[in-house]
C-alpha atoms as a PDB file:
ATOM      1  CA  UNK A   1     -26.592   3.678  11.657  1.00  0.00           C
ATOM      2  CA  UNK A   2     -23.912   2.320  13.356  1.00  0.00           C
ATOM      3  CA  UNK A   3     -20.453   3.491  12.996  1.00  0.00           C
ATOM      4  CA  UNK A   4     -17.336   2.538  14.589  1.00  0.00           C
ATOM      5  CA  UNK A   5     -13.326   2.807  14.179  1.00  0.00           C
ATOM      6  CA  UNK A   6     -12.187  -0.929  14.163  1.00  0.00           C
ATOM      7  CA  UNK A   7      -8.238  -1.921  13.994  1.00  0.00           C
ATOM      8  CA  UNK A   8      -6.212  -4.242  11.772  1.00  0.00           C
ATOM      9  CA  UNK A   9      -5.317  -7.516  13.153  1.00  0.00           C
ATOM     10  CA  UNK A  10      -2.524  -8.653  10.490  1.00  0.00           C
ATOM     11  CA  UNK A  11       0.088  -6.644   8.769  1.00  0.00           C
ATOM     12  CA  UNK A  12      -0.361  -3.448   7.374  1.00  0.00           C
ATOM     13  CA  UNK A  13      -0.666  -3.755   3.577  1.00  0.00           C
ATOM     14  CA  UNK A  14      -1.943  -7.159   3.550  1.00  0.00           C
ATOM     15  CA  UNK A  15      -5.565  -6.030   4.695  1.00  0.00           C
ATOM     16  CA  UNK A  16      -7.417  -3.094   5.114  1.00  0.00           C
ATOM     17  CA  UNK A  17      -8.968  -1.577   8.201  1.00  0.00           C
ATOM     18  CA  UNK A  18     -12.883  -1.293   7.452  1.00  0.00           C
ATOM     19  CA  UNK A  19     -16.135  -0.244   8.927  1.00  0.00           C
ATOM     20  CA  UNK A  20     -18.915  -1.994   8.928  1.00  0.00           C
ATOM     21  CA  UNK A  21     -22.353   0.264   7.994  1.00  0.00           C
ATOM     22  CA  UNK A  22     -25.317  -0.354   9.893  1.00  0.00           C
ATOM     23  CA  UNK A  23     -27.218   0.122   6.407  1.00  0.00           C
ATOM     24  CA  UNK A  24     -25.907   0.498   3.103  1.00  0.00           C
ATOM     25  CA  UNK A  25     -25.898   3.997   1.873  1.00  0.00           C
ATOM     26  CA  UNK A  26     -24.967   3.802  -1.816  1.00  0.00           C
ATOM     27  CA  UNK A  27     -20.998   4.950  -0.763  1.00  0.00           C
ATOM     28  CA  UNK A  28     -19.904   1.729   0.769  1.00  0.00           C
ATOM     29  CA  UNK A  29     -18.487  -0.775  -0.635  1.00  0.00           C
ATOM     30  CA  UNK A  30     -19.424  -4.693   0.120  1.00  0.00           C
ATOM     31  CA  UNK A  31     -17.985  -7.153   1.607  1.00  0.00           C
ATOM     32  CA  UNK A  32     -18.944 -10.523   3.004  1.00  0.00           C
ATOM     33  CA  UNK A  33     -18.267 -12.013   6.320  1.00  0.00           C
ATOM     34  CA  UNK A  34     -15.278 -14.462   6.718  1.00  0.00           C
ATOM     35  CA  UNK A  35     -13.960 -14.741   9.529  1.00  0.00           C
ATOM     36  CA  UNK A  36     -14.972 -13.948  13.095  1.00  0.00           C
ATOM     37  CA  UNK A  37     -12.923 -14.132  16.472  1.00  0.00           C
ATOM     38  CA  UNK A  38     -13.569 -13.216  19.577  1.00  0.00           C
ATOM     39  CA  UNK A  39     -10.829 -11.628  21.484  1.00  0.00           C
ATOM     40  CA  UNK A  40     -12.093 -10.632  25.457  1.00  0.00           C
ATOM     41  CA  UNK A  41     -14.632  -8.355  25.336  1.00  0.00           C
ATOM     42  CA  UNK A  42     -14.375  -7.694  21.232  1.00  0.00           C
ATOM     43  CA  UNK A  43     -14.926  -9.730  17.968  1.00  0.00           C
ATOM     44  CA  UNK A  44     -12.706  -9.273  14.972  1.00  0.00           C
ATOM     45  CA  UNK A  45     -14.498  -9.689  11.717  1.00  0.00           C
ATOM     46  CA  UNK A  46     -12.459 -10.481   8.319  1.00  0.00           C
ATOM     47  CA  UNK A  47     -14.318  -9.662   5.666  1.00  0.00           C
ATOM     48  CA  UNK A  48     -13.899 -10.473   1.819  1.00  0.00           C
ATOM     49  CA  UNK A  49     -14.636  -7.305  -0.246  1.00  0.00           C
ATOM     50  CA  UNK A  50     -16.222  -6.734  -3.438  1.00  0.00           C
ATOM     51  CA  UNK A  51     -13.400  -5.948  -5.277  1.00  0.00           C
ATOM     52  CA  UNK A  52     -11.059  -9.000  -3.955  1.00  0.00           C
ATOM     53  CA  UNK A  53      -9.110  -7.627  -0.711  1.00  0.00           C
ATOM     54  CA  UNK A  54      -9.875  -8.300   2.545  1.00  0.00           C
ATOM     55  CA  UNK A  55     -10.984  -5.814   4.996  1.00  0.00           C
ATOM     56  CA  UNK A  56     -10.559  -6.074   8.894  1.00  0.00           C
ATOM     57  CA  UNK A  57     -13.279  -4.307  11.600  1.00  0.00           C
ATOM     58  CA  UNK A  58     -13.374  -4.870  15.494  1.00  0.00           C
ATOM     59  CA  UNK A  59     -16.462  -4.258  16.955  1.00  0.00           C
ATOM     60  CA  UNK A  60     -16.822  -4.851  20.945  1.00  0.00           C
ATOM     61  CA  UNK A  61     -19.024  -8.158  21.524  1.00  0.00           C
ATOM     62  CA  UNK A  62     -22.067  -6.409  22.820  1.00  0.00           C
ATOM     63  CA  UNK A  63     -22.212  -4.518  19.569  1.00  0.00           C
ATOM     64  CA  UNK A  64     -21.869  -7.694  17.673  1.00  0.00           C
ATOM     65  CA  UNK A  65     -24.427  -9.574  19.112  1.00  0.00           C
ATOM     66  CA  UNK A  66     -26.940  -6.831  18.916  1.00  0.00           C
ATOM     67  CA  UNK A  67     -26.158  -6.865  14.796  1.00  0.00           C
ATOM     68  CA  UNK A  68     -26.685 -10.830  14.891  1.00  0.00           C
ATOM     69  CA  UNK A  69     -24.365 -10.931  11.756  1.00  0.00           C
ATOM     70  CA  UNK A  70     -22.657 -14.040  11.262  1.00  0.00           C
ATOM     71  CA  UNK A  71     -20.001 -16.389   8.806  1.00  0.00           C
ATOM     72  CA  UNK A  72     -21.765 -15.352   4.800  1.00  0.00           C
ATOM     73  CA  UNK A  73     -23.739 -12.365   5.564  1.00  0.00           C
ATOM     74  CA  UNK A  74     -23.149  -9.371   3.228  1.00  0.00           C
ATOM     75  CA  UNK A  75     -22.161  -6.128   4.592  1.00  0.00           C
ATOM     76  CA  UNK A  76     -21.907  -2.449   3.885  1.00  0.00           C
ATOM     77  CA  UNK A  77     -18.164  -1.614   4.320  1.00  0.00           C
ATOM     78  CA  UNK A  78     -16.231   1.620   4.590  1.00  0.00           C
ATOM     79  CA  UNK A  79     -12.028   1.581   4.032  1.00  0.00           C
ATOM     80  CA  UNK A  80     -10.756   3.817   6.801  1.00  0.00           C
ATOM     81  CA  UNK A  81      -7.501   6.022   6.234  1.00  0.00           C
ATOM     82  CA  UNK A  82      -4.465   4.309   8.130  1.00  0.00           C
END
């Protein structure tokens, strides 16, 4: 399972920092895949979550590629503490 500390991109308050689950363990929450942008050698994913926010993860590029998620897919999400 893959598990990673990603950053916010916007404001705090306006979005929550997330982590995406490599498989959905009952715990997470779900979200589904917005946005993506590639900054150098990481991708910053928005994500819409189940419950109406929007959730931000940054996962480097390699990582990203090797998930072969994309714009629609439905993830396994995890709010972290800010």
């Amino acid at each position: 399972m893959l598990r990673r500390r990603f950053h916010l991109w916007a404001s705090p308050g306006s979005v929550v920092a997330v982590v995406i689950a490599g498989e959905d363990r009952g715990s997470e929450t779900e979200g589904v895949i917005e946005t993506v942008r590639r900054v150098g050698a990481e991708v910053d994913v928005r994500v819409l979550l189940s419950d109406g926010g929007t959730g931000v993860a940054r996962l480097e590029a390699f990582e990203w590629d090797w998930l072969e998620l994309r714009v629609g897919d439905i993830v396994a999400v995890t709010a972290l503490s800010v």
